[in-house]
C-alpha atoms as a PDB file:
ATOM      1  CA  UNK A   1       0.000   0.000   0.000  1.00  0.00           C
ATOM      2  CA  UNK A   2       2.697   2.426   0.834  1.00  0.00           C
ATOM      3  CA  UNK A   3       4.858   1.649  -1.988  1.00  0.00           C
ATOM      4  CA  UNK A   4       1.313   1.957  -4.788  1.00  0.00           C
ATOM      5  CA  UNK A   5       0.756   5.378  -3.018  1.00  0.00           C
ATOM      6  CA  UNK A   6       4.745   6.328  -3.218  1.00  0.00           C
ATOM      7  CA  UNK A   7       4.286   5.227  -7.078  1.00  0.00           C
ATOM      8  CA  UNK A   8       1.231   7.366  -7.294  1.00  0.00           C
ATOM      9  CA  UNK A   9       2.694  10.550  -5.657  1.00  0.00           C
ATOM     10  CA  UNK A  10       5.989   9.939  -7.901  1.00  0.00           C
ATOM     11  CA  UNK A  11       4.023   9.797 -11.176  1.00  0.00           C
ATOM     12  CA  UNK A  12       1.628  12.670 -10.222  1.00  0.00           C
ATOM     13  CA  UNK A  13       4.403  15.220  -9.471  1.00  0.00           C
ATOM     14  CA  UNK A  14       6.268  13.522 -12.606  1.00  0.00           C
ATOM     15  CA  UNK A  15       2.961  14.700 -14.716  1.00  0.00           C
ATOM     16  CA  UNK A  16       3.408  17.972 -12.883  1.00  0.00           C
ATOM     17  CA  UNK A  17       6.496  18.787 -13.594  1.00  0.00           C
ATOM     18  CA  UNK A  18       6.127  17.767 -17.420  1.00  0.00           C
ATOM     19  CA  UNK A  19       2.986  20.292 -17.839  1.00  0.00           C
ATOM     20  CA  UNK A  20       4.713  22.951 -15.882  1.00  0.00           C
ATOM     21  CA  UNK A  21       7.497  22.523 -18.369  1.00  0.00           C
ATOM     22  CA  UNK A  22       5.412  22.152 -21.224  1.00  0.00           C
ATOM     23  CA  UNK A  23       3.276  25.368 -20.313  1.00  0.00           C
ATOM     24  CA  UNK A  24       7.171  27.500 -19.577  1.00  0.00           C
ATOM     25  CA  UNK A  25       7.829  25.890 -23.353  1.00  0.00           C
ATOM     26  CA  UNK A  26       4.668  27.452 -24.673  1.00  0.00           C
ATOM     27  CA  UNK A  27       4.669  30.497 -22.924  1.00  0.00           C
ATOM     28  CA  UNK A  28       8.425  30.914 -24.306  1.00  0.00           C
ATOM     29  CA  UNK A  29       7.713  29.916 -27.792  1.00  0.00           C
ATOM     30  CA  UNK A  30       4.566  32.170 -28.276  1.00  0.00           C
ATOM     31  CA  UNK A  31       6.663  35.253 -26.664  1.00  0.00           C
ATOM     32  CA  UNK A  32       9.559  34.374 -28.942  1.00  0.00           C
ATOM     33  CA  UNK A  33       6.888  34.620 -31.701  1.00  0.00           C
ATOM     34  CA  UNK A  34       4.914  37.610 -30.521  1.00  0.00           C
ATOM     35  CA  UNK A  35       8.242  39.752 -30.839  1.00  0.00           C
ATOM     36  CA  UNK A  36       9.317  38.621 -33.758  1.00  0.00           C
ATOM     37  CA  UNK A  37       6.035  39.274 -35.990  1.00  0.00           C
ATOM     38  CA  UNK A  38       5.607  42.778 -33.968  1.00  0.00           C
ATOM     39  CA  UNK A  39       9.450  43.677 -35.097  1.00  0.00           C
ATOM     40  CA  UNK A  40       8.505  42.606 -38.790  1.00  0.00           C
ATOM     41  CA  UNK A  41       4.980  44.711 -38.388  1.00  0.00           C
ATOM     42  CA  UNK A  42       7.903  47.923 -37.173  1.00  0.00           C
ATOM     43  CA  UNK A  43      10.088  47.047 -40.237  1.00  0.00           C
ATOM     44  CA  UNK A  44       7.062  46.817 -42.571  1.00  0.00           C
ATOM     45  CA  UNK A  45       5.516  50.023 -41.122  1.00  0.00           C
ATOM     46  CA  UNK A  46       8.674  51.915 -40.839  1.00  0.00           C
ATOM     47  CA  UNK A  47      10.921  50.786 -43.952  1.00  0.00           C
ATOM     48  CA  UNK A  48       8.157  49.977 -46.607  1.00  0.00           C
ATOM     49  CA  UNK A  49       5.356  52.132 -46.504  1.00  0.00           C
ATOM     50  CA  UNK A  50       4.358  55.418 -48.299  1.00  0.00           C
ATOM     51  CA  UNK A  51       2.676  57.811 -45.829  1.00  0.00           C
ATOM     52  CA  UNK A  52       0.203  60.190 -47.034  1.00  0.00           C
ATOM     53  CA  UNK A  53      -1.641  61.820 -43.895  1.00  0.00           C
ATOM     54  CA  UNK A  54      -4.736  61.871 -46.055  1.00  0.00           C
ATOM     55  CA  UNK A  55      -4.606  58.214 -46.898  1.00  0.00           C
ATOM     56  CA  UNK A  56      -4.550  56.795 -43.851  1.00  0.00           C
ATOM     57  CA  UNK A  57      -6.768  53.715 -43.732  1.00  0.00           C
ATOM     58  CA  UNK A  58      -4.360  51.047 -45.221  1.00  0.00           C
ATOM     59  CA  UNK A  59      -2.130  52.370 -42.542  1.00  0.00           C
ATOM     60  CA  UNK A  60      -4.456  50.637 -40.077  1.00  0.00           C
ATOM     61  CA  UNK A  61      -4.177  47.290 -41.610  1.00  0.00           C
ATOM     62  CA  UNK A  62      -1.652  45.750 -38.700  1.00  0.00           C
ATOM     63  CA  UNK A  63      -3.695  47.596 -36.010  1.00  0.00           C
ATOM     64  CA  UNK A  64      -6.080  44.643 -35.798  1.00  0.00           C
ATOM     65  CA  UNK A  65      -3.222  42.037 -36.025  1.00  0.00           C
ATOM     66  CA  UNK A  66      -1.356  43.782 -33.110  1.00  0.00           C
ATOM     67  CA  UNK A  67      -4.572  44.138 -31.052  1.00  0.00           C
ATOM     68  CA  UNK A  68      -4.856  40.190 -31.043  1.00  0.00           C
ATOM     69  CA  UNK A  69      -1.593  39.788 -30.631  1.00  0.00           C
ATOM     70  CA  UNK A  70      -2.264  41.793 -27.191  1.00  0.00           C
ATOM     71  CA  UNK A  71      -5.196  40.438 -26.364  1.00  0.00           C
ATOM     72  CA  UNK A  72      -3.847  36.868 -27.035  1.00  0.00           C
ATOM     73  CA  UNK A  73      -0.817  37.441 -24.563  1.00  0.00           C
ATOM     74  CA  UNK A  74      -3.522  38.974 -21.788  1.00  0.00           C
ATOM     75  CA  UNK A  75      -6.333  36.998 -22.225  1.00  0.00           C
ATOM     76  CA  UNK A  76      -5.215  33.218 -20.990  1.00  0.00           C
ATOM     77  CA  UNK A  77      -3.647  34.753 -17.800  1.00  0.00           C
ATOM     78  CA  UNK A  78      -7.429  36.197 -17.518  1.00  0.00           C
ATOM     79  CA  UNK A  79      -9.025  33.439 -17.996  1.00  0.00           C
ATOM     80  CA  UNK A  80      -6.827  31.146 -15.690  1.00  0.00           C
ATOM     81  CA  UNK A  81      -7.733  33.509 -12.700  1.00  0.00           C
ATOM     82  CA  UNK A  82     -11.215  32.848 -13.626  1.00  0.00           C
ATOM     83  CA  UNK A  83     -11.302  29.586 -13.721  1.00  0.00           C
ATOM     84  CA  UNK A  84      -9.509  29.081 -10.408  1.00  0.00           C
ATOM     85  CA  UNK A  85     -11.229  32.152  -8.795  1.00  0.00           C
ATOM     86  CA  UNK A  86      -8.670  34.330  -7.938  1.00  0.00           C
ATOM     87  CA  UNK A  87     -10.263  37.508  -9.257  1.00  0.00           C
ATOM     88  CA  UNK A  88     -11.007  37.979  -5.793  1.00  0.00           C
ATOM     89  CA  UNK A  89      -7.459  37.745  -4.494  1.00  0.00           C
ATOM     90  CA  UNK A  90      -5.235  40.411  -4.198  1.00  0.00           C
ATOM     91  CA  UNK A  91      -2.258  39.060  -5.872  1.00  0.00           C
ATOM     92  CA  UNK A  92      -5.008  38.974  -8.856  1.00  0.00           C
ATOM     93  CA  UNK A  93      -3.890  42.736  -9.133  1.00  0.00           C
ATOM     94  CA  UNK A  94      -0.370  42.032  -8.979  1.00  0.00           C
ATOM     95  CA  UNK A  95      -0.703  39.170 -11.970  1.00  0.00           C
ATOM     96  CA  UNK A  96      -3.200  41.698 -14.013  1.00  0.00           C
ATOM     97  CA  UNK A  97      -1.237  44.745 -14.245  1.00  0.00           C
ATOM     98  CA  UNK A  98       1.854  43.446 -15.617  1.00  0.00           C
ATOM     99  CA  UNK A  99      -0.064  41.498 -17.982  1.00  0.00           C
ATOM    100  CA  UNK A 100      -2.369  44.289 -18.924  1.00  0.00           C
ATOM    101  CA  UNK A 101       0.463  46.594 -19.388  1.00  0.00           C
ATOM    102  CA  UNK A 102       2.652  44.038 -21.391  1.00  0.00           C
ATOM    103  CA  UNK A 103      -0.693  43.528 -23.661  1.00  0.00           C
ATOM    104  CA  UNK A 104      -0.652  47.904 -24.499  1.00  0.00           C
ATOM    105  CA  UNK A 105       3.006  47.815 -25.340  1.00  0.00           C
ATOM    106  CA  UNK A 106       2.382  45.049 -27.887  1.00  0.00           C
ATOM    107  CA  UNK A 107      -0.257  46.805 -29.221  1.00  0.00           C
ATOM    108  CA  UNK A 108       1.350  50.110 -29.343  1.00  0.00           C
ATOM    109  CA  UNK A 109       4.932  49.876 -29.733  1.00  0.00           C
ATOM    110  CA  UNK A 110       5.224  48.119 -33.652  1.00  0.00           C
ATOM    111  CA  UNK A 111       3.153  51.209 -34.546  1.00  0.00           C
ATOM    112  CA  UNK A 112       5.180  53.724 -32.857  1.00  0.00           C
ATOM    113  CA  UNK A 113       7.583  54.152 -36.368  1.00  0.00           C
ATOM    114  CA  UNK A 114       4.839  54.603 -38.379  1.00  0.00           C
ATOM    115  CA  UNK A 115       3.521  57.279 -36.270  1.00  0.00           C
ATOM    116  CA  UNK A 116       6.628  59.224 -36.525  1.00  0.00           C
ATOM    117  CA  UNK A 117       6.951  58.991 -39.416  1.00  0.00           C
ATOM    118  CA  UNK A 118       2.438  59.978 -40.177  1.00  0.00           C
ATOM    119  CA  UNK A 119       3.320  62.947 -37.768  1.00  0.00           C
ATOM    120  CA  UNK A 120       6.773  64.075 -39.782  1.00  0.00           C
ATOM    121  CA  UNK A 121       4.578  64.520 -43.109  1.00  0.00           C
ATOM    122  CA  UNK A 122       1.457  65.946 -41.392  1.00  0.00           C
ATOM    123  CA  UNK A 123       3.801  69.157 -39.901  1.00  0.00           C
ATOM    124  CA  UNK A 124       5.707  69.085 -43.165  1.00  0.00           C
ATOM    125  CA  UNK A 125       2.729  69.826 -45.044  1.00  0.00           C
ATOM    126  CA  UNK A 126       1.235  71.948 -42.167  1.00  0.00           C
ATOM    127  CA  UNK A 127       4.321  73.995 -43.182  1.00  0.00           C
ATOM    128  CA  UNK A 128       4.299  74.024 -46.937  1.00  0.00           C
ATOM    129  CA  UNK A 129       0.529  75.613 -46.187  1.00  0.00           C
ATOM    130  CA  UNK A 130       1.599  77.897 -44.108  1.00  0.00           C
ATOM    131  CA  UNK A 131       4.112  79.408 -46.383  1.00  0.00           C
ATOM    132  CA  UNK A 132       1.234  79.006 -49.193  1.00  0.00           C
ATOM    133  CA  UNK A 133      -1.199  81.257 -47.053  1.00  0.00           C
ATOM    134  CA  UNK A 134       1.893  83.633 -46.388  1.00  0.00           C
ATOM    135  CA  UNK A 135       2.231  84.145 -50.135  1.00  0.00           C
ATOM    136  CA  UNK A 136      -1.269  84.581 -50.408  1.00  0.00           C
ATOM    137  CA  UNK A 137      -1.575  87.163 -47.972  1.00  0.00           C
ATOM    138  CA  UNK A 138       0.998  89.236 -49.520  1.00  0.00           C
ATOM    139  CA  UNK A 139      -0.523  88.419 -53.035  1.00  0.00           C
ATOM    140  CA  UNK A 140      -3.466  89.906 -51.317  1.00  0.00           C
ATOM    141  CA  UNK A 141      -2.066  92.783 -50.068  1.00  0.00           C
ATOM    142  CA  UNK A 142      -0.481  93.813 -52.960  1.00  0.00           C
ATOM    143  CA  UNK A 143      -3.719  93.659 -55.112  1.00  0.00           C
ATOM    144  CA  UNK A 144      -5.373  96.026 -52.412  1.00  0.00           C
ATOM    145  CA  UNK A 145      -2.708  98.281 -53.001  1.00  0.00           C
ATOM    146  CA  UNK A 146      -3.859  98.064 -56.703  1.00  0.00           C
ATOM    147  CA  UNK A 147      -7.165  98.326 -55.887  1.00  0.00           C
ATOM    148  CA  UNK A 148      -7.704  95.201 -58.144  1.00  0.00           C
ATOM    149  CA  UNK A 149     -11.145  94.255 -57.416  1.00  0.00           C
ATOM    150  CA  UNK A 150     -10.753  91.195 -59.397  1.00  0.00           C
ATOM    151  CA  UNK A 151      -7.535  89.687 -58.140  1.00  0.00           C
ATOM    152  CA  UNK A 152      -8.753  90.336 -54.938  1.00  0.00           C
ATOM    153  CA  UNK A 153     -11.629  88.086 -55.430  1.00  0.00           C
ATOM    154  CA  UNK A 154      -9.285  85.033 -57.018  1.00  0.00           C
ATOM    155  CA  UNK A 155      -7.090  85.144 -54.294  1.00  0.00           C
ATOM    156  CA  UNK A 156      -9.840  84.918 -51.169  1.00  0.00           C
ATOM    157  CA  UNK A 157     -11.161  81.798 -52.744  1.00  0.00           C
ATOM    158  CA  UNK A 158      -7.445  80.846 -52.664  1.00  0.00           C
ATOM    159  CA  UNK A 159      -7.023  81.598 -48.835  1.00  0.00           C
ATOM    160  CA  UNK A 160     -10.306  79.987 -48.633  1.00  0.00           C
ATOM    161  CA  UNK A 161      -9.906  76.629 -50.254  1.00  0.00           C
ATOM    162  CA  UNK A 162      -6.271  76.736 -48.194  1.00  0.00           C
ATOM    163  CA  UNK A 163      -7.970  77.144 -45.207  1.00  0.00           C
ATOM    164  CA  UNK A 164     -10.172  74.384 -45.796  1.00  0.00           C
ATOM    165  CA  UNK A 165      -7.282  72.479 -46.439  1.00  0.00           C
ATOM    166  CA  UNK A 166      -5.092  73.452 -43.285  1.00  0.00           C
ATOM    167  CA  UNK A 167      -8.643  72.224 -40.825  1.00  0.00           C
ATOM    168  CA  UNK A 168      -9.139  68.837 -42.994  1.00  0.00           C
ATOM    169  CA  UNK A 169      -5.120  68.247 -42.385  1.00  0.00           C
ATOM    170  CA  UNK A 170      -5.248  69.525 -38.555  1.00  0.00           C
ATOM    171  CA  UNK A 171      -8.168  66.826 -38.011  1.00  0.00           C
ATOM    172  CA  UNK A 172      -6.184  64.084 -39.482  1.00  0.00           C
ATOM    173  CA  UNK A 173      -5.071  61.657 -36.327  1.00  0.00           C
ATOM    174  CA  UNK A 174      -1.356  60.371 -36.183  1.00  0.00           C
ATOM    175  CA  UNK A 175      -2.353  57.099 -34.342  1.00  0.00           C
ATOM    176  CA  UNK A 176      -2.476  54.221 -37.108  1.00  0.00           C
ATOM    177  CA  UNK A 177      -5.209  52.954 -35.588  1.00  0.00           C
ATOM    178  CA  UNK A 178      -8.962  53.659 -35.673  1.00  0.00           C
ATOM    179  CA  UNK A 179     -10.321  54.860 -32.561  1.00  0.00           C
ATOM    180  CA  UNK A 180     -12.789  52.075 -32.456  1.00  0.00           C
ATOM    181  CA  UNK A 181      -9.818  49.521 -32.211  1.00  0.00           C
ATOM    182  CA  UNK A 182      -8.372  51.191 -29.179  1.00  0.00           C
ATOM    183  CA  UNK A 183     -11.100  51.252 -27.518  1.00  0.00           C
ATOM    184  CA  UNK A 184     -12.210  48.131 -27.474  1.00  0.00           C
ATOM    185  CA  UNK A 185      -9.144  46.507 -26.839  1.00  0.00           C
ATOM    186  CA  UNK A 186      -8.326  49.297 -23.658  1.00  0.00           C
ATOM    187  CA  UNK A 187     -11.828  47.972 -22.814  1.00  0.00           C
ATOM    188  CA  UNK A 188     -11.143  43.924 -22.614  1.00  0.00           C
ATOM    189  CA  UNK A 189      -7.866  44.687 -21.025  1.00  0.00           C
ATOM    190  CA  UNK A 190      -8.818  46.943 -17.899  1.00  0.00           C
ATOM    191  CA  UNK A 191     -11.652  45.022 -17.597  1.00  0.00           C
ATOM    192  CA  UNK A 192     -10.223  42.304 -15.180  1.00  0.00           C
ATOM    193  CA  UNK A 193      -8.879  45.459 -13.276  1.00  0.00           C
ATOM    194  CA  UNK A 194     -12.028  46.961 -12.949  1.00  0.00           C
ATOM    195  CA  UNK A 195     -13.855  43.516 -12.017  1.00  0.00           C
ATOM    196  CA  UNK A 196     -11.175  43.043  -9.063  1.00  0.00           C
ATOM    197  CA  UNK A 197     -11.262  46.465  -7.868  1.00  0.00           C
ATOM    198  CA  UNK A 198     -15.889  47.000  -7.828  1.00  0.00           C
ATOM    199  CA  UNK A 199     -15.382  43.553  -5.768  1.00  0.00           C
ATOM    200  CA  UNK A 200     -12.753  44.871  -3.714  1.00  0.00           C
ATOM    201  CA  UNK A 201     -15.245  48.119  -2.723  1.00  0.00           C
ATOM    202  CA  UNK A 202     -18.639  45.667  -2.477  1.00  0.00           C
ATOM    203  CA  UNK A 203     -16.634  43.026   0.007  1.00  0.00           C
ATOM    204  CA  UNK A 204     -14.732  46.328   1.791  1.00  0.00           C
ATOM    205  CA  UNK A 205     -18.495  47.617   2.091  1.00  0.00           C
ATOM    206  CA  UNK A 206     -19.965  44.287   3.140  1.00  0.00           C
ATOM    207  CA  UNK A 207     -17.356  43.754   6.026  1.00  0.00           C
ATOM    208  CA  UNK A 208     -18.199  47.429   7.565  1.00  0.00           C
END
């Protein structure tokens, strides 16, 4: 009897130990993975793409592949402390935070380049208006001067159509991302935090 149960605990801790080491395995390969498609996502955003700040929907194309790729490293962690009910511990909070924070850098850091690179052209043609409604002013001026009634006329509608310009341009958003995307995937993220900390209050408020 004692030597079965000696064989038993021996071949349960052996089956242990091989998922724990299987799981570390895992864990390692899909991290190795996760970094290496979000560098390619940087080097694709950064080194082959043509940035035009008023084309910017195929610029959120990797947005929705990076916003799995965070949700994917966040949400078994998530779903673990759910299924052995540790929402309701405290070190839930310590396990969630890191996780939830590692899941907004994935998300946001491949799509930093691009960015840069979206908020370099915006100012640069912020700029070129801005010298264009200089010119125009003086252009302006000068016809005053003239009393050119008629030149006058052709260039307002040309401060006018640059001014409509300069707002379209000023509205344009340097995120790659549509807002929708970023919200919803802030949303799933913080929500564990948010469960943990309304239970925390209730079971704070119960006790009193």
């Amino acid at each position: 009897s004692g030597i079965a149960e000696l064989a038993g605990s021996s071949l349960s801790s052996a089956v242990a130990y091989g998922m724990y080491v299987l799981a570390y395995w895992m864990w390692g390969a899909m991290i190795y993975h996760t970094i290496h498609q979000l560098r390619v996502i940087n080097r694709i955003y950064t080194d082959h793409t043509r940035i035009n700040p008023f084309r910017v929907r195929p610029l959120y194309a990797f947005s929705t592949a990076t916003a799995v790729t965070a949700l994917g490293l966040a949400m078994p962690t998530y779903v673990w402390l759910g299924m052995n009910q540790l929402l309701r511990d405290p070190i839930s909070i310590g396990i969630t935070t890191p996780v939830t924070v590692l899941g907004l850098v994935a998300f946001v850091w491949p799509q930093l380049g691009v960015r840069r690179l979206l908020a370099a052209e915006k100012n640069q043609m912020l700029d070129a208006l801005s010298q264009r409604f200089e010119a125009a002013i003086v252009d302006l001026r000068q016809r005053a001067d003239e009393r050119d009634v008629g030149g006058i006329e052709e260039t307002t509608k040309v401060l006018d159509a640059l001014e409509i310009e300069q707002k379209a341009l000023t509205k344009v958003s340097t995120w790659p991302w549509q807002p929708e995307t970023a919200r919803y995937l802030v949303t799933a993220l913080l929500l564990p935090l948010v469960l943990w900390l309304v239970q925390f209050i209730v079971e704070r408020s119960m006790a009193r």
